[in-house]
Protein backbone atom coordinates (compact mmCIF):
# COMPACT_ATOMS: atom_id res chain seq x y z
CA UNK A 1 21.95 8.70 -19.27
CA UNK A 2 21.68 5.25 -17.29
CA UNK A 3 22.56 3.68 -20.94
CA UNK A 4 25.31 5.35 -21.95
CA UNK A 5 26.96 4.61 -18.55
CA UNK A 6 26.45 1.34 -18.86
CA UNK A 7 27.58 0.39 -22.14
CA UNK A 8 30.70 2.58 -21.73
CA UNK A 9 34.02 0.63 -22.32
CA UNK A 10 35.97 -0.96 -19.34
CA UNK A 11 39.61 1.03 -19.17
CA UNK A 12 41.89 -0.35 -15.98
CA UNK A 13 44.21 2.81 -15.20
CA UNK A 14 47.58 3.02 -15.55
CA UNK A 15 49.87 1.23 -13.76
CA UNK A 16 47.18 -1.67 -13.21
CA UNK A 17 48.71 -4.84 -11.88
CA UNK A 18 48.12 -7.22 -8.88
CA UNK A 19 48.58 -4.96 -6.21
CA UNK A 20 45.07 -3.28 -7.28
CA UNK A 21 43.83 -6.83 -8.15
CA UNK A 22 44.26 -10.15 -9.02
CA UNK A 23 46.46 -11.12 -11.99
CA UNK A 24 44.79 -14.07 -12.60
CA UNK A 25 42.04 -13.06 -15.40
CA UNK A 26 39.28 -15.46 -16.69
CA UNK A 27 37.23 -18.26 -14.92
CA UNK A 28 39.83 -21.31 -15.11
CA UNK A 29 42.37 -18.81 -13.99
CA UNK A 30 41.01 -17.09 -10.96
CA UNK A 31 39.78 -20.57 -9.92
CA UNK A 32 42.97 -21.94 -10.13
CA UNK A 33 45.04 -22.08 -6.35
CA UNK A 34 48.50 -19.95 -5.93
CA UNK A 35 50.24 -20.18 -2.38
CA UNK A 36 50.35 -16.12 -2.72
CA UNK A 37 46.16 -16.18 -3.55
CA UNK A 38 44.44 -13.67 -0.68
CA UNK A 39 42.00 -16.05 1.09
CA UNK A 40 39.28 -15.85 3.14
CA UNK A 41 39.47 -17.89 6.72
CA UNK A 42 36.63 -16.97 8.43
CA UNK A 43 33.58 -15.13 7.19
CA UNK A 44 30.33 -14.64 9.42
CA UNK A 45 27.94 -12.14 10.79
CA UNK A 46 26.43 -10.80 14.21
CA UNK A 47 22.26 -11.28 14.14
CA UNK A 48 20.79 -7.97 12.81
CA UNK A 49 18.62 -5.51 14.80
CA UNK A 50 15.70 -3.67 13.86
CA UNK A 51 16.99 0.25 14.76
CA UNK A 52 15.70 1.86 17.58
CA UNK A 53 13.08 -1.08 18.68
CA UNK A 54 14.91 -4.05 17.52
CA UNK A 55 17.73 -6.42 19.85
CA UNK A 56 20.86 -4.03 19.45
CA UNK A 57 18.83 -0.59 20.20
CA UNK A 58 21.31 0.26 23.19
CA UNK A 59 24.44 -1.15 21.83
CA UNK A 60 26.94 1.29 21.21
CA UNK A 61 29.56 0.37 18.53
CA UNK A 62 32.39 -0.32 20.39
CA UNK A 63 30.43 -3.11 22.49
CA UNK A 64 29.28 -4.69 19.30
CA UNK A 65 32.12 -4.54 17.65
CA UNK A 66 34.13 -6.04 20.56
CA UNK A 67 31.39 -8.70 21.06
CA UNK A 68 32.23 -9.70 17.52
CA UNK A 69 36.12 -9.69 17.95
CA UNK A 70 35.64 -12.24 20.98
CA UNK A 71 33.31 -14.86 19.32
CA UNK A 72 35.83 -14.65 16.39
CA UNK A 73 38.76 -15.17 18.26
CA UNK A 74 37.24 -18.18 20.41
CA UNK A 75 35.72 -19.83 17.55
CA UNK A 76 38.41 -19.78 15.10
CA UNK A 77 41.15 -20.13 17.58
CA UNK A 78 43.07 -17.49 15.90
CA UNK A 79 46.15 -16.90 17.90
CA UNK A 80 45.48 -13.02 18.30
CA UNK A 81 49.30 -12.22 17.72
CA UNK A 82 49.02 -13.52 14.17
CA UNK A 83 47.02 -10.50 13.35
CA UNK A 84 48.91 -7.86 11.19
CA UNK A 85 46.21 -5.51 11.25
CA UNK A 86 42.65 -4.67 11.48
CA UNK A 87 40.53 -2.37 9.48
CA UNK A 88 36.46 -1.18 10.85
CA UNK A 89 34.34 -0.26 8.35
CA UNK A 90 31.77 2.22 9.98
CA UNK A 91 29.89 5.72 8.98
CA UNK A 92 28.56 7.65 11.96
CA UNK A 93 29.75 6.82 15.60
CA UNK A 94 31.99 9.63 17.25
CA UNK A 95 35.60 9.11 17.07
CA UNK A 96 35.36 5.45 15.17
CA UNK A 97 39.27 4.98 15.69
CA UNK A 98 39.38 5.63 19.31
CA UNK A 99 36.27 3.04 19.86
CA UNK A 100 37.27 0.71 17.30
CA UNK A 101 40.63 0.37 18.77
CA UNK A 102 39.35 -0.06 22.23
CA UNK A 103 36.91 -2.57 21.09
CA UNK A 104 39.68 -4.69 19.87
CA UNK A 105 42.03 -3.86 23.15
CA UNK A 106 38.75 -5.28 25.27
CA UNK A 107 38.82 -8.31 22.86
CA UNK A 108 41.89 -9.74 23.78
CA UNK A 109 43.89 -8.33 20.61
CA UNK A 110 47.28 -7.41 21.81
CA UNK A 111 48.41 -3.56 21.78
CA UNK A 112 50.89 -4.21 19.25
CA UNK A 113 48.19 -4.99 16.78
CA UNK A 114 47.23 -1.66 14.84
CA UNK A 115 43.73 -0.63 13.40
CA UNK A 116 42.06 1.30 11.35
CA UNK A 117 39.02 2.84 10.02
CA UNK A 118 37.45 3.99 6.87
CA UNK A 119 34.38 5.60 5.74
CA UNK A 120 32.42 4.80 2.23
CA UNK A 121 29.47 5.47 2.90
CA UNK A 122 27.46 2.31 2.03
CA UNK A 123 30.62 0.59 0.77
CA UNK A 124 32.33 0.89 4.19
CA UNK A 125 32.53 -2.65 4.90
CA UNK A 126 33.90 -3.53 1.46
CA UNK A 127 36.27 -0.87 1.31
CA UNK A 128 37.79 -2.54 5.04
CA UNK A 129 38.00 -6.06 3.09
CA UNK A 130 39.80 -4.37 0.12
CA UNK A 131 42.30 -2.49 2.30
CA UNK A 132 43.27 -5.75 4.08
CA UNK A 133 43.20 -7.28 0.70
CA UNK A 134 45.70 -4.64 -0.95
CA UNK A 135 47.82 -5.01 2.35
CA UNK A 136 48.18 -8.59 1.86
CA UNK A 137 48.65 -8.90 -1.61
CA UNK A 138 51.62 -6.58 -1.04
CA UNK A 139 53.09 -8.24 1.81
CA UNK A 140 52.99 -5.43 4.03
CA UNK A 141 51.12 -7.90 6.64
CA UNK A 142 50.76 -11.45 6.33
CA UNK A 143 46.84 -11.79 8.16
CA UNK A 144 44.30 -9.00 8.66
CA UNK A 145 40.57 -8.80 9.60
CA UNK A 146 38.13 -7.07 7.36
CA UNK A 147 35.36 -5.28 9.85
CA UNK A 148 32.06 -3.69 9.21
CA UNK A 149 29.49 -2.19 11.87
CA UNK A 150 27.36 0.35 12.11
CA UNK A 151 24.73 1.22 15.19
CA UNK A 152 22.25 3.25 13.12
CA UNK A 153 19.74 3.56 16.55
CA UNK A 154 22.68 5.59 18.73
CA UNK A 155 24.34 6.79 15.48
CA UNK A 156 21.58 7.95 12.93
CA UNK A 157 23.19 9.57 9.64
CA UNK A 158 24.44 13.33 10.55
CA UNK A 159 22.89 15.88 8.05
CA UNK A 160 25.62 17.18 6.09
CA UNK A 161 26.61 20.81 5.40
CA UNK A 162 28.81 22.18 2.95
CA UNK A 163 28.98 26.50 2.80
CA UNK A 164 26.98 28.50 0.08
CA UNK A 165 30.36 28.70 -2.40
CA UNK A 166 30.60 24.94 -2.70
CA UNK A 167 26.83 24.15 -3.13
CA UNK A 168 26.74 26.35 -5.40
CA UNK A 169 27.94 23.77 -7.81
CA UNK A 170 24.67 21.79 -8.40
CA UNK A 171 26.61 18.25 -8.49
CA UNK A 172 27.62 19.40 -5.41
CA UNK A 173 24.65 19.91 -3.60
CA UNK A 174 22.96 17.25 -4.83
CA UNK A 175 25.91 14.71 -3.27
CA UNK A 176 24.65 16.11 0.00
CA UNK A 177 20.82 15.17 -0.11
CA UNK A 178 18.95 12.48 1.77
CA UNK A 179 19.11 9.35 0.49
CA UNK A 180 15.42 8.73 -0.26
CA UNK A 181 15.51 12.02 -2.38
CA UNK A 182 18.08 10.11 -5.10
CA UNK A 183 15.28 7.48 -4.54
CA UNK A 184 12.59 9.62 -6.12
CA UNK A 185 14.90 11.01 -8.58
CA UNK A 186 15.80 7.52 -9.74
CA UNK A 187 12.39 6.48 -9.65
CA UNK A 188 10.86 9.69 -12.00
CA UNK A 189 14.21 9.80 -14.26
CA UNK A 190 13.62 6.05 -14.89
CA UNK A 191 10.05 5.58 -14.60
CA UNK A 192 10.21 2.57 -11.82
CA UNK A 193 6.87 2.18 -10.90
CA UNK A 194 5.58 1.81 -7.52
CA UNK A 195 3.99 -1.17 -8.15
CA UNK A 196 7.42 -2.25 -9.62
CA UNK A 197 8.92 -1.49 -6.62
CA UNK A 198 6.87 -3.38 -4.56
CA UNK A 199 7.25 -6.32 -6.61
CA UNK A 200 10.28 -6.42 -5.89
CA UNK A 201 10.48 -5.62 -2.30
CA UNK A 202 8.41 -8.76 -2.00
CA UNK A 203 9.95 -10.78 -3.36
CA UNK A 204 13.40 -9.77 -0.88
CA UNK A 205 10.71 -9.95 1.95
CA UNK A 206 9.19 -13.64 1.06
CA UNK A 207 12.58 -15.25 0.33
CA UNK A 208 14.18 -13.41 3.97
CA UNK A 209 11.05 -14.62 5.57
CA UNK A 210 11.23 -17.73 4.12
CA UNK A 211 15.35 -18.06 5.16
CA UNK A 212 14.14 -17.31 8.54
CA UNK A 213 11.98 -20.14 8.51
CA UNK A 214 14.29 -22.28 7.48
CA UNK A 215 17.27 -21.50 9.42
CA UNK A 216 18.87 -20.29 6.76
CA UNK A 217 20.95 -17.75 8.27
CA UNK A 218 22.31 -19.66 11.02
CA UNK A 219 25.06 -20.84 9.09
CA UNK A 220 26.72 -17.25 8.72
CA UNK A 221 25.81 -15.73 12.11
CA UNK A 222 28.15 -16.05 15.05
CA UNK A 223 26.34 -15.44 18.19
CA UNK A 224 27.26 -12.73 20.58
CA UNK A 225 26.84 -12.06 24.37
CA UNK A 226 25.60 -8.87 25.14
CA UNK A 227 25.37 -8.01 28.75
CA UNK A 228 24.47 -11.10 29.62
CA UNK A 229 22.07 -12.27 26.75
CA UNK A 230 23.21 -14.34 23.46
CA UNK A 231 22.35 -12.28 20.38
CA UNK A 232 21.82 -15.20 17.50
CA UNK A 233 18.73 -14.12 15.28
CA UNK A 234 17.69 -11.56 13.18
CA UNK A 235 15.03 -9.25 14.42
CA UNK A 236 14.53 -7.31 11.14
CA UNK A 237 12.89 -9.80 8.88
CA UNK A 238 8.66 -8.53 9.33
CA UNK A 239 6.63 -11.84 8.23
CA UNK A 240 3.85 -11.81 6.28
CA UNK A 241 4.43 -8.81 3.77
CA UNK A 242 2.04 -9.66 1.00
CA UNK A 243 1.63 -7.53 -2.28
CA UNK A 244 -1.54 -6.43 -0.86
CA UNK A 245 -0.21 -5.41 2.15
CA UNK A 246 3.15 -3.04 0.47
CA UNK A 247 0.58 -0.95 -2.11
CA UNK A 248 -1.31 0.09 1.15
CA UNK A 249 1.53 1.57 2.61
CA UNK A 250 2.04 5.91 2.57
CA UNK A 251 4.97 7.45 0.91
CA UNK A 252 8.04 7.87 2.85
CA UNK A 253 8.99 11.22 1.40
CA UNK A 254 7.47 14.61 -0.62
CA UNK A 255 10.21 14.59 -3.33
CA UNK A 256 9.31 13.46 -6.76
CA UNK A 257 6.11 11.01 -7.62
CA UNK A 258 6.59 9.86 -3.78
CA UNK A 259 6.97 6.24 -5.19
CA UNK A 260 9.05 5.55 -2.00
CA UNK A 261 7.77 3.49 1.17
CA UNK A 262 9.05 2.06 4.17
CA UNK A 263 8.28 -1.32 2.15
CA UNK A 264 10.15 -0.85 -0.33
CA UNK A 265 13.25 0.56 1.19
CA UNK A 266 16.19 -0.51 3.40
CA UNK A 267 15.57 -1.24 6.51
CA UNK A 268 17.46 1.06 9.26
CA UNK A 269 19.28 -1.50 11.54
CA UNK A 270 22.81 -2.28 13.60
CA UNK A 271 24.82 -5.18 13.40
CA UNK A 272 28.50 -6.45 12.40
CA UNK A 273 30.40 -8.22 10.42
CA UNK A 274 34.31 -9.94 10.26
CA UNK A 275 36.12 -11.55 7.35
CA UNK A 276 39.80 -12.62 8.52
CA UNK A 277 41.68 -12.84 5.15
CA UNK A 278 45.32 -13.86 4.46
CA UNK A 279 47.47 -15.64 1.61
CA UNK A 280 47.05 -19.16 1.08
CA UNK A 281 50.52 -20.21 2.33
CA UNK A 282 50.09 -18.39 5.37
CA UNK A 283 46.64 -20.29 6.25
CA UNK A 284 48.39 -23.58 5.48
CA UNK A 285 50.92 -22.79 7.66
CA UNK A 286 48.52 -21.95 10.39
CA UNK A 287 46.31 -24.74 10.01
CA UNK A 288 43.07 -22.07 8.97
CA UNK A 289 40.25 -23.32 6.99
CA UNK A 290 40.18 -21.63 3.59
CA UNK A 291 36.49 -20.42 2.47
CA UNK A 292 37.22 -18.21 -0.18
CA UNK A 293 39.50 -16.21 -2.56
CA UNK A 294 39.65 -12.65 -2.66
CA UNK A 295 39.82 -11.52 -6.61
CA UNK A 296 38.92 -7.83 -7.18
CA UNK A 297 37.03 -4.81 -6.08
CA UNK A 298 36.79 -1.62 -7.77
CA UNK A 299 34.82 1.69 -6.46
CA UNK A 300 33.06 4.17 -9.32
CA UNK A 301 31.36 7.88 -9.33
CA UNK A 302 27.94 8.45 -10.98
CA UNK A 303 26.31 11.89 -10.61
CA UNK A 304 25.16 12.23 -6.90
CA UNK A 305 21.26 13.08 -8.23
CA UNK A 306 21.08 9.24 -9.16
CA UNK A 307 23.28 7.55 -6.53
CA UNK A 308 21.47 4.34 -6.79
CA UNK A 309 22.55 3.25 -10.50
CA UNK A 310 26.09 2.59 -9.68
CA UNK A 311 25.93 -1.26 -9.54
CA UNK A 312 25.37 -0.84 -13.00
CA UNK A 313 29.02 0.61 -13.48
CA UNK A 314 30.15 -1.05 -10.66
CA UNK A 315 29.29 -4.51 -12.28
CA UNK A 316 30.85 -4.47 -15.50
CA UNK A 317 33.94 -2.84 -14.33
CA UNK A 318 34.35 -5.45 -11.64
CA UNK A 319 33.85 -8.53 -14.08
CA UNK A 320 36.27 -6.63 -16.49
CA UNK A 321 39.05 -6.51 -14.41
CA UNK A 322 38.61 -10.26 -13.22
CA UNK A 323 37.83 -11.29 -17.18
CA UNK A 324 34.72 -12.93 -16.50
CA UNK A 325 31.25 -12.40 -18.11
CA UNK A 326 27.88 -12.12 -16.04
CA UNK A 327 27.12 -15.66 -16.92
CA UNK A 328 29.94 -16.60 -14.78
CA UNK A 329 28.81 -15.51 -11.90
CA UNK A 330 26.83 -17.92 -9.89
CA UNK A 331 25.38 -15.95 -6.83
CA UNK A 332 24.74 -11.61 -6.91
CA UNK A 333 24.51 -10.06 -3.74
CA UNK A 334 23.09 -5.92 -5.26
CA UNK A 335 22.65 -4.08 -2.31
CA UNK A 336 18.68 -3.20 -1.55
CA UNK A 337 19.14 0.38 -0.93
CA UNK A 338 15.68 1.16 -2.08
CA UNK A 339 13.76 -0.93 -4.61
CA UNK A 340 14.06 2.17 -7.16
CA UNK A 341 17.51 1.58 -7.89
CA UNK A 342 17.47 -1.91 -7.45
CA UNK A 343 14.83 -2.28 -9.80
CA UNK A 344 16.26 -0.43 -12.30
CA UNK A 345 20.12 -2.30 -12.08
CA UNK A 346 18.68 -5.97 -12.08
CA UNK A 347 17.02 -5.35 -15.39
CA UNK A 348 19.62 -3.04 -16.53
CA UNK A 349 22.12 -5.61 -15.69
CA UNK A 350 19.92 -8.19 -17.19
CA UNK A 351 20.77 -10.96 -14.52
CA UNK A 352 18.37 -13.39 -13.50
CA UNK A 353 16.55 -13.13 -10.03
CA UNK A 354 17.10 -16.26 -8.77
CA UNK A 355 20.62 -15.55 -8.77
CA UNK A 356 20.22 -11.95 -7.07
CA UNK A 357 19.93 -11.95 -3.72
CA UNK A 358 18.34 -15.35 -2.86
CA UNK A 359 17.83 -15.14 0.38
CA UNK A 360 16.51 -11.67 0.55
CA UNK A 361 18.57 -8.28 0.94
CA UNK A 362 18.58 -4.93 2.67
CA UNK A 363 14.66 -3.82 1.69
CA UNK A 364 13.80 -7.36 4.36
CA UNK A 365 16.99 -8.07 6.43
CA UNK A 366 18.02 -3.97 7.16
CA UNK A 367 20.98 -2.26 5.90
CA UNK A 368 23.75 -0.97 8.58
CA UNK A 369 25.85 1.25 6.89
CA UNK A 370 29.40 0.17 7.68
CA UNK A 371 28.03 -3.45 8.02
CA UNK A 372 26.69 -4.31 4.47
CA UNK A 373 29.76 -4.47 2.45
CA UNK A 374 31.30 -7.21 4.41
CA UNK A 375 27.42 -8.82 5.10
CA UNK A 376 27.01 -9.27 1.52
CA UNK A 377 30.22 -11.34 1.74
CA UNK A 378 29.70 -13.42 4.03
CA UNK A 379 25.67 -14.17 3.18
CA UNK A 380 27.09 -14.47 -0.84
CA UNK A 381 30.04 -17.33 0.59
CA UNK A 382 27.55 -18.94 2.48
CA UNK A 383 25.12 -18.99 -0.42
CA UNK A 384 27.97 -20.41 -2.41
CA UNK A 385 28.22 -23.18 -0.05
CA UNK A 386 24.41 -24.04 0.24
CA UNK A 387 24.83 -25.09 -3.96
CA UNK A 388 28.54 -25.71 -4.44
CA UNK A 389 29.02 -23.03 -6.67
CA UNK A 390 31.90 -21.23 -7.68
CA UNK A 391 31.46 -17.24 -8.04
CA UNK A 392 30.49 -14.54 -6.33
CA UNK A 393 29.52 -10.70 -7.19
CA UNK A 394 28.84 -8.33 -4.50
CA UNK A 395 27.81 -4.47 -5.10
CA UNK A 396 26.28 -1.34 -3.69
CA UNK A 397 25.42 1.99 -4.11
CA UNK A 398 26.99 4.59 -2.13
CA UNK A 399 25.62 8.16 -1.20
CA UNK A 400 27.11 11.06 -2.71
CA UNK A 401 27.00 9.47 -6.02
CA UNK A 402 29.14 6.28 -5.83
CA UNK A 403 29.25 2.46 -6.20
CA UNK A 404 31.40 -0.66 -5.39
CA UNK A 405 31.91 -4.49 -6.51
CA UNK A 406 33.50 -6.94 -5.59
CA UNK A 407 34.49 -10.72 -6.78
CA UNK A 408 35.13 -13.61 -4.31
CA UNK A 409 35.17 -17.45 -5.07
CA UNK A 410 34.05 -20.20 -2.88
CA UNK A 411 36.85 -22.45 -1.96
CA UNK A 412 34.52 -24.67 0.25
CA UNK A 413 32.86 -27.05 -2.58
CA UNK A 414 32.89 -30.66 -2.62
């Protein structure tokens, strides 16, 4: 099935122009700079907590999130008038407008600045930067910031119910199951080994231990004061994960060949992240650094039993729209939803590793929901940055049977 999906043709719908992406297609012409080009001003990350034992355990989402609004505003200097709008990212708090708006009200961000939320699942944070993206390319606002942030220790994932007449319809039902069941089912339908899976969950543990080590990450995290203590560095990343040490671990779950373990899976963790984006004029005129461009995102459906193969729909459909070829593309960030799927849509994809996710990804650093989409952005610019290259593709899966992408360039090359 995987193969058909993947090698079906590219078709933009109707009506496609700039307002649901860039115009620009190919590499010299997305690389080129347009005083109307959506840009990226600031990009960067709160530390990451291990759920429910790690550094953010008792932080409730609107505290984070607020945390995050104030570092922003006082490093960048952003006069907080000159926002337009705001969109949050986030899955499973309570009421995520009424926080999210009071987190920005505590900030500092004047009344008169609205905000939104939105939920995608896994794709959350992405689908805030693309809604501030569309807004700007349109000129309904002139500067927005992109939010993502998810507490998954006070805000686990709800169990979903639908009533007997709807999952009754087996596509239906099966958009509705845990997560680590579409693991197993990806994992038997495609044969991913566990000791494939483990290979590759070490090798996202060894290169996040090793960016630990090195200080890697410092360069995209903005520290945050939390009731009196500075939250600057990830608590997720376990050292010393060997081979040995994964293919000892139990099964997670009963579905399937049980290939899944807490090794080779996301980790459950909180954190945030903040992208302020805005045309190129308008950060001229306001004297903001510009980072990164803003090309295209798109959003697909798979069938909800295999969730995790999206990226490999996701991809294609992404580079299609921007006319640009995987060998473009200088850094991937695939989400590390579990090693099963991940697996499965490097090789499908047939990109190299050492472009995927260099510094490790969700299996080593955690994966909070509404967080990753806009994480992946702002470890992928950063990445850029570290070797001067030009492209980046982002993607996920998303429960209930979906997947996003996205394509960025780095402005900030010598």
């Amino acid at each position: 099935m995987l193969s058909r999906l993947a090698s079906r043709p590219v078709r933009l719908p109707y009506g496609y122009s700039r307002a649901a992406s860039t115009s620009a297609r190919g590499l010299q012409a997305i690389l080129s700079k347009n005083p109307d080009d959506v840009v990226v001003t600031f990009a960067q990350r709160t530390a990451m907590g291990r759920a429910r034992k790690g550094q953010l355990k008792d932080t409730p989402v609107d505290e984070l999130l607020s945390a995050l609004f104030k570092a922003a505003l006082a490093k960048t200097k952003l006069d907080p008038s000159n926002i337009d709008d705001i969109c949050v990212g986030t899955c499973h708090p309570p009421s995520p407008l009424y926080i999210s708006r009071a987190a920005a009200l505590a900030a500092g961000i004047p009344a008169e600045v609205p905000i939104s939320t939105v939920n995608r699942l896994c794709a959350s944070g992405l689908q805030s930067i693309r809604s501030i993206a569309h807004a700007v390319q349109t000129g309904s606002i002139a500067l927005g910031l992109a939010a993502g942030v998810e507490s998954m220790s006070l805000n686990p994932r709800p169990t979903p119910e639908v009533v007997d007449a709807v999952a009754a319809n087996s596509q239906a039902a099966d958009c509705i199951r845990p997560m680590g069941w579409t693991s197993e089912m990806v994992a038997t339908a495609y044969d991913v080994s566990r000791e494939k899976q483990d290979k590759y969950a070490y090798i996202s543990h060894s290169r996040a231990s090793n960016s630990i080590l090195k200080g890697t990450f410092a360069e995209e995290i903005i520290p945050i004061e939390i009731q009196g203590k500075v939250i600057s560095v990830d608590d997720t990343v376990r050292p010393g994960v060997t081979l040995e040490s994964l293919a000892t671990l139990k099964s997670a779950f009963e579905w399937g060949d049980r290939r899944t373990t807490a090794g080779n899976a996301s980790g459950v963790g909180d954190g945030a992240a903040l992208c302020v984006l805005t045309t190129r004029k308008h950060a001229e005129d306001l004297g903001l650094p510009v980072l990164g461009k803003y090309i295209s995102s798109t959003f697909v459906g798979v069938e909800p039993r295999y969730m995790g193969i999206s990226p490999v729909a996701a991809v294609p459909k992404v580079l299609a729209q921007a006319g640009l070829t995987k060998e473009d593309v200088d850094v991937f960030e695939i989400n590390e939803a579990f090693a099963s799927q991940f697996a499965y849509c490097v090789e499908e994809l047939d990109v190299p590793m050492d472009k995927v996710n260099p510094n490790g990804g969700s299996i080593a650093l955690t994966h909070p929901l509404g967080m990753t989409g806009v994480r992946q952005v702002v470890t992928g610019l950063a990445e850029l940055r570290r070797r001067d290259a030009k492209i980046l593709c982002t993607s996920m899966c998303v429960g209930s049977g979906m997947g996003g992408a996205s394509i960025f360039v780095n402005e900030a090359r010598s």
